[in-house]
Structure formats: structure tokens, C-alpha cells
C-alpha atoms as a PDB file:
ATOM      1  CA  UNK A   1      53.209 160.221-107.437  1.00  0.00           C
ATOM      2  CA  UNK A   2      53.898 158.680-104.054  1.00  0.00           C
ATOM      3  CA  UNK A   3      57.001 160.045-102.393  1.00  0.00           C
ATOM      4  CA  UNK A   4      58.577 157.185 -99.692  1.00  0.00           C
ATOM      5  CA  UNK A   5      59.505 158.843 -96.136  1.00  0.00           C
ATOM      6  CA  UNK A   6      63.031 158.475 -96.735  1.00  0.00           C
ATOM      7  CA  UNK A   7      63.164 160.067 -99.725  1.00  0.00           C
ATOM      8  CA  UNK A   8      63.080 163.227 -98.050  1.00  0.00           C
ATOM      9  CA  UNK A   9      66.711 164.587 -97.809  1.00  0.00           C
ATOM     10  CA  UNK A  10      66.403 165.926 -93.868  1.00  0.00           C
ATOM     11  CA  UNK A  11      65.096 162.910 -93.118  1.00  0.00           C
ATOM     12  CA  UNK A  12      67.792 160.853 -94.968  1.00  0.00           C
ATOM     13  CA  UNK A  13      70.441 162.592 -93.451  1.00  0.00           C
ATOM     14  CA  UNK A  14      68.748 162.292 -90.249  1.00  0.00           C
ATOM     15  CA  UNK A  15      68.389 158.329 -90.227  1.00  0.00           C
ATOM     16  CA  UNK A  16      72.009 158.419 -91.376  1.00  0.00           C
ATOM     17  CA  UNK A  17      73.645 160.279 -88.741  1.00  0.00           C
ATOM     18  CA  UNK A  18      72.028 158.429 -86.183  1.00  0.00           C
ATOM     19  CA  UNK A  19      73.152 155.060 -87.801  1.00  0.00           C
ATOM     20  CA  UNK A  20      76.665 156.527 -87.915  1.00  0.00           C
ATOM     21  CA  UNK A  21      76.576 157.972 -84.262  1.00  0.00           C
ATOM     22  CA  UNK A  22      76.998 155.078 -82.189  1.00  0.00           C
ATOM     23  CA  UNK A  23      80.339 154.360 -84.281  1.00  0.00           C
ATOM     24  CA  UNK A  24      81.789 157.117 -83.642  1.00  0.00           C
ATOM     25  CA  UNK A  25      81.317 156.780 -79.690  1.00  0.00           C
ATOM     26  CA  UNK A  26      82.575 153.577 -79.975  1.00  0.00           C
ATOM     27  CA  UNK A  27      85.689 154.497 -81.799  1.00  0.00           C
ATOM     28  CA  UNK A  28      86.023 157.398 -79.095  1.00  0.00           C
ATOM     29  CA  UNK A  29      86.312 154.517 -76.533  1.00  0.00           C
ATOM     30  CA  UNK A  30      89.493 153.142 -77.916  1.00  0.00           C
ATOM     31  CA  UNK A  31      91.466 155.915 -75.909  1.00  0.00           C
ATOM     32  CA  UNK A  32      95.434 154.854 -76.417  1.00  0.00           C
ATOM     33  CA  UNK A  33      97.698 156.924 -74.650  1.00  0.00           C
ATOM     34  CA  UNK A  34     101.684 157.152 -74.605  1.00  0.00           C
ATOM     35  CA  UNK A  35     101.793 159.149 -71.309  1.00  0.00           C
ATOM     36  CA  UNK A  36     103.892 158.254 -68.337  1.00  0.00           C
ATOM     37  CA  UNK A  37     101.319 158.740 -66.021  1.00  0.00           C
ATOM     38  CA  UNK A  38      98.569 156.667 -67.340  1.00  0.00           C
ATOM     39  CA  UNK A  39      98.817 152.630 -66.311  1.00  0.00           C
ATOM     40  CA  UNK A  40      96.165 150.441 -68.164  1.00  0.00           C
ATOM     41  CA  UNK A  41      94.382 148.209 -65.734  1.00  0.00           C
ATOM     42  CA  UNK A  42      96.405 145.002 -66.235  1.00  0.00           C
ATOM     43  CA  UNK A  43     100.189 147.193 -65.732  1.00  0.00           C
ATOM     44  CA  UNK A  44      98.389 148.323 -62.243  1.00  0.00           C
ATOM     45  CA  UNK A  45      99.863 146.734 -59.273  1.00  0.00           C
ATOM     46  CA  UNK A  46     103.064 145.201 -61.226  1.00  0.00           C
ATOM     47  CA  UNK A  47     106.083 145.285 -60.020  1.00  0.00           C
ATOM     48  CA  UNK A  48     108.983 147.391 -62.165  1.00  0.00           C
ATOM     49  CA  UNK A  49     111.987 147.919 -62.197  1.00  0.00           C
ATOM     50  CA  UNK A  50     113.417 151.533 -61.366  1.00  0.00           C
ATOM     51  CA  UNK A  51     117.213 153.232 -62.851  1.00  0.00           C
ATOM     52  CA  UNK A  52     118.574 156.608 -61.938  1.00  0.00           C
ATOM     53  CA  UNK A  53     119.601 158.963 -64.404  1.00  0.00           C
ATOM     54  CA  UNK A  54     120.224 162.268 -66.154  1.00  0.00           C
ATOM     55  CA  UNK A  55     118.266 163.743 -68.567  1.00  0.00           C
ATOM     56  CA  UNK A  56     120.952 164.340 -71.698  1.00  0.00           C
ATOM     57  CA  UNK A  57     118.452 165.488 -74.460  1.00  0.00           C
ATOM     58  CA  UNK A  58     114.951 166.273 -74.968  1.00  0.00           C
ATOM     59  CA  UNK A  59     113.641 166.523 -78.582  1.00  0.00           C
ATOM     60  CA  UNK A  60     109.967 167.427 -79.681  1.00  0.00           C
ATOM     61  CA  UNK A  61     108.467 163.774 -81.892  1.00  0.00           C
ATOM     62  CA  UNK A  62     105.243 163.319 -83.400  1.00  0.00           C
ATOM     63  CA  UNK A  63     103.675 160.209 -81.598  1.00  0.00           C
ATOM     64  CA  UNK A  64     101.365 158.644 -84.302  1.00  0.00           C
ATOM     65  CA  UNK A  65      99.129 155.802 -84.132  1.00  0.00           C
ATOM     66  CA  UNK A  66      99.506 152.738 -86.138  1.00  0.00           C
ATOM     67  CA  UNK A  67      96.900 152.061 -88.232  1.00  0.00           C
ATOM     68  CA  UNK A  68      93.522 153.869 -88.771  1.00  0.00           C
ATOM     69  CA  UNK A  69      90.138 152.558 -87.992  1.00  0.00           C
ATOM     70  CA  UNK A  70      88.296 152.929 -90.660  1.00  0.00           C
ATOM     71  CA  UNK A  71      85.748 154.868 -89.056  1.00  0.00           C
ATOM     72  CA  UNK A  72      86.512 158.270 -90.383  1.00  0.00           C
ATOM     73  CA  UNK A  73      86.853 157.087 -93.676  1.00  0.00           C
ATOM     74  CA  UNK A  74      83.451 155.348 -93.652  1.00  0.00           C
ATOM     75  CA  UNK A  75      81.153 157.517 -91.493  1.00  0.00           C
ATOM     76  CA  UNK A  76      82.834 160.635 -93.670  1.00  0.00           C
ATOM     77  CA  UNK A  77      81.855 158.796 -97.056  1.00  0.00           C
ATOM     78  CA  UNK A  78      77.882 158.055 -95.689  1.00  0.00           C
ATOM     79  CA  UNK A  79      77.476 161.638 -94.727  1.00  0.00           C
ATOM     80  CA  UNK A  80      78.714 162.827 -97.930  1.00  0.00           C
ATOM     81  CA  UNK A  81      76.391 160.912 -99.785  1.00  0.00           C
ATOM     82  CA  UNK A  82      73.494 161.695 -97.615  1.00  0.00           C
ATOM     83  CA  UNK A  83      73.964 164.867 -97.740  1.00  0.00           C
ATOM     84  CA  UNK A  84      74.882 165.617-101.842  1.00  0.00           C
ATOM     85  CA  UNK A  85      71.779 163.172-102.712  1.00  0.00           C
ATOM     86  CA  UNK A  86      69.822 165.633-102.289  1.00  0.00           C
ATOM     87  CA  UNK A  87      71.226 167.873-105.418  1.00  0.00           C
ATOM     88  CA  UNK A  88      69.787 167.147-108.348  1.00  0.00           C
ATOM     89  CA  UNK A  89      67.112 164.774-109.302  1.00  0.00           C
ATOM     90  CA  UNK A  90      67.717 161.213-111.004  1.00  0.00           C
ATOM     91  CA  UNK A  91      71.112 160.241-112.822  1.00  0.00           C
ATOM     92  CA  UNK A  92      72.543 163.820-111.448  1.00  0.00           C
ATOM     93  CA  UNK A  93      71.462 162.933-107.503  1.00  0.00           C
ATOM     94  CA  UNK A  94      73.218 159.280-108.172  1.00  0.00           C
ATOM     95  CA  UNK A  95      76.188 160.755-109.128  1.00  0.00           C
ATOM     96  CA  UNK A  96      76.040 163.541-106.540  1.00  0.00           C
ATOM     97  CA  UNK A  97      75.774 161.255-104.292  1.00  0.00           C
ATOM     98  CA  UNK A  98      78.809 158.864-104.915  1.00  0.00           C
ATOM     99  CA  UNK A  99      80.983 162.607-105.759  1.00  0.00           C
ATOM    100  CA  UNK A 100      79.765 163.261-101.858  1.00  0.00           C
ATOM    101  CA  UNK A 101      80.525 159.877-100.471  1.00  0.00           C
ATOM    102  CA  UNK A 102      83.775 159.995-102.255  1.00  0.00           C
ATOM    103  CA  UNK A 103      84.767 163.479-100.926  1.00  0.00           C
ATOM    104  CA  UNK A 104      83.005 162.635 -97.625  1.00  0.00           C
ATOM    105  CA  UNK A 105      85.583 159.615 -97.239  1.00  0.00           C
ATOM    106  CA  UNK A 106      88.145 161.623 -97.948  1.00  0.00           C
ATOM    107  CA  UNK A 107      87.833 164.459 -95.257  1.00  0.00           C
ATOM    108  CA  UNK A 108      86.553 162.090 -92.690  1.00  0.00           C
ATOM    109  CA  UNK A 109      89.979 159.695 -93.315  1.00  0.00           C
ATOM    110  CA  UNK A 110      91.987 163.208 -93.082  1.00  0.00           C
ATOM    111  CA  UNK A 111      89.950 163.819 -89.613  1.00  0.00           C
ATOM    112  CA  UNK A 112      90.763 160.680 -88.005  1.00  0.00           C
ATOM    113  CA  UNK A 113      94.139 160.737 -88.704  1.00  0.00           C
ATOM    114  CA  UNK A 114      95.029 164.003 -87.672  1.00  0.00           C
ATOM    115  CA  UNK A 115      92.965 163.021 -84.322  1.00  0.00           C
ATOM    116  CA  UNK A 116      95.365 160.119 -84.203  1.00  0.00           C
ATOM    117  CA  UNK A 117      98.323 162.263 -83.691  1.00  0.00           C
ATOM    118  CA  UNK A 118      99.865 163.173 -80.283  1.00  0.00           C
ATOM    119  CA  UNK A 119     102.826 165.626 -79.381  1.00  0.00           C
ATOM    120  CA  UNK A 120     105.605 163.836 -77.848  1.00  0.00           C
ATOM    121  CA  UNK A 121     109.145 163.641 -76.155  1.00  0.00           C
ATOM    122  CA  UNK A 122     112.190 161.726 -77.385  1.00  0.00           C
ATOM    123  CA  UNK A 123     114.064 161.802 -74.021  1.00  0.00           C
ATOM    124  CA  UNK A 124     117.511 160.195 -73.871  1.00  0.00           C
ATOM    125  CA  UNK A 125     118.753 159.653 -70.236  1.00  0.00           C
ATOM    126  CA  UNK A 126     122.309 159.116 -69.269  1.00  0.00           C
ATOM    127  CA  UNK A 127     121.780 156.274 -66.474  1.00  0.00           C
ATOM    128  CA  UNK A 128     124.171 156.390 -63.165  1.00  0.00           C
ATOM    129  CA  UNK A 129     125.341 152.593 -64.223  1.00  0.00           C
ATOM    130  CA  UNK A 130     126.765 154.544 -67.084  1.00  0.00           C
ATOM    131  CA  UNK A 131     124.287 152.862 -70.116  1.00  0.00           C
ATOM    132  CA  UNK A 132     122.539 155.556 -72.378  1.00  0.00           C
ATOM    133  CA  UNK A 133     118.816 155.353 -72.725  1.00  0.00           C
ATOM    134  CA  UNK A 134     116.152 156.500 -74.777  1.00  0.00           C
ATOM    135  CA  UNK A 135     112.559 156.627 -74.695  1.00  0.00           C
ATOM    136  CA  UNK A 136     109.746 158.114 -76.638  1.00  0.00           C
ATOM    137  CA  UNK A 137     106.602 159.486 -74.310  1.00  0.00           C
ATOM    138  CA  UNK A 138     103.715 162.046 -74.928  1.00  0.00           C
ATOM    139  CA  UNK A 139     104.418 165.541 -73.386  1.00  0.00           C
ATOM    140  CA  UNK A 140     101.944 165.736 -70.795  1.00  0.00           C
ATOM    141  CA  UNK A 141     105.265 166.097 -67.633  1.00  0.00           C
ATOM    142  CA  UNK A 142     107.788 168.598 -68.583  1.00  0.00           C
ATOM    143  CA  UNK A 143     111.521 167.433 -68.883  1.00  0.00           C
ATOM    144  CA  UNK A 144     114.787 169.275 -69.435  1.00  0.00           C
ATOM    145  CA  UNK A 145     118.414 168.717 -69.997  1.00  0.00           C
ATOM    146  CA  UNK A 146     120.526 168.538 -67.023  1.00  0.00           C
ATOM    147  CA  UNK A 147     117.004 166.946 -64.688  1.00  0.00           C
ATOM    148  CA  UNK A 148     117.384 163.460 -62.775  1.00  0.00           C
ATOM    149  CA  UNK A 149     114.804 161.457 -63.608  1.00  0.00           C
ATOM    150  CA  UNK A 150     113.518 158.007 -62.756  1.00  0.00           C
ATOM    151  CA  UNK A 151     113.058 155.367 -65.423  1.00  0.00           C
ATOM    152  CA  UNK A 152     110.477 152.801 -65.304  1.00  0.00           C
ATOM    153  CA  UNK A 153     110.616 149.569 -66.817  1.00  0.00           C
ATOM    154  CA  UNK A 154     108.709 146.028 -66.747  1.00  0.00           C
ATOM    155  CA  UNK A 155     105.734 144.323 -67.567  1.00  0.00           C
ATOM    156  CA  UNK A 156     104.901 147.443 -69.917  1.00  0.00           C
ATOM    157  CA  UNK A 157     106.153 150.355 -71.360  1.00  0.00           C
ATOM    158  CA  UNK A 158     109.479 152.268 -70.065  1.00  0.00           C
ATOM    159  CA  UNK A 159     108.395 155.535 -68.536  1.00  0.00           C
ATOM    160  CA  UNK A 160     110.604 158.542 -67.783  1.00  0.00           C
ATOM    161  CA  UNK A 161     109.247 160.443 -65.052  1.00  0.00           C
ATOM    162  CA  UNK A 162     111.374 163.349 -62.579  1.00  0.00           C
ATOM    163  CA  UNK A 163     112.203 162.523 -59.569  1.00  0.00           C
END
């Protein structure tokens, strides 16, 4: 009986993982951030506009991102099914497989969207023209009640940094 490379389960998994590697560097790539200190390249060098103000209330949010990719979903579900191919022999492998790929997709959808979640700040800022703000921002620059702060605004997101 003649036994094809691939049908070897190491090497199977193996092939897989390096197929499935590159995606998941490239989805590390797409690197969104909600932080008022990072500037994409085309906010850089744009004017904004800038408003005094009091911090009135800080409240801890869950910053989430839209949608997900895909990518956990599908890289989860082929190295689920790589790897439970291997149990079993026949109609049982077949079905061990899909069971795998299944369960595979599940976790790896479960990953990426827990990796899609960022801690965040819902700040609302009492301006000195008198007008009531509020902005949502990760919580990467500590902010409390009673702080001035600058706000940020134009050509981009609002920021709310201290002055």
C-alpha cells in the first residue's frame, strides 16, 4: 500500500501551519489604535483645533472593534482539522476532521475577538466656553476628575490629552 507524503499527520499539520502563518502576520499588521497619542501618517502635520477644559467625569468603556476579520475563525477551523484528522482511520478521520475544523473555528473566532478588545476612557470635559464634551479614548494617559485638559479636534479624531 503506498502511503502519499501528506498523509502523514506531522507533516499535514506542518504544511498547514505554514500556509496559515503568513495570515496571521498579515492580520497582525492591521494595528488600529484609539489612543491619544498615536497620529496615523496622513493626521501628521494637520492643523487642529485646540479647547480648554475641565475634566467632569471619567468612566472605565470597553473599546471594541467593528467587525472581525475572519482570520481567527478560518486559520482556527484549518488547524482543527489538521490536527483531529489524524484520529481515526477512514469515515471516523473525515468526521474528526470536520468536528476539529468546526471546534477549531470556534476558539480561533473567540481568540480574535477577545484580541480585538481594548480598555478605554469615556471622558466628559466641561469646556471654558461653557459647552460639555465627551469623548471615548483608550487608557494608555491617565485622567481624573477635577484635571484641565486640552481637547483636540480636526481632520481626525478628538483627543483629550492633560495639559
Amino acid at each position: 500500500m503506498y502511503v502519499s507524503f501528506f498523509d502523514r499527520p506531522k507533516v499535514r499539520l506542518l504544511v498547514v501551519a505554514s500556509l496559515a502563518a503568513p495570515v496571521f502576520l498579515l492580520a497582525g499588521c492591521a494595528n488600529k489604535s484609539a489612543s491619544s497619542s498615536v497620529y496615523n501618517y496622513g493626521q501628521a502635520q494637520r492643523e487642529q483645533i485646540v479647547r480648554l477644559g475641565t475634566v467632569v467625569s471619567v468612566r472605565a468603556v470597553t473599546i471594541q472593534e467593528d467587525q472581525s476579520s475572519g482570520v481567527g475563525t478560518v486559520g482556527g477551523a484549518a488547524l482543527g482539522g489538521v490536527a483531529a484528522s489524524s484520529i481515526g482511520g477512514g469515515r471516523g478521520s473525515i468526521l474528526a476532521s470536520i468536528g476539529g475544523a468546526i471546534l477549531g473555528g470556534l476558539v480561533g473566532n473567540a481568540v480574535e475577538n477577545r484580541m480585538g478588545k481594548t480598555q478605554g476612557l469615556e471622558i466628559t470635559v466641561q469646556l471654558d466656553n461653557g459647552e460639555t464634551r465627551v469623548v471615548a479614548q483608550e487608557a494608555d494617559v491617565p485622567l481624573s476628575t477635577g484635571q484641565r485638559v486640552r481637547m483636540l479636534s480636526g481632520n481626525g479624531p478628538t483627543r483629550v490629552v492633560p495639559m
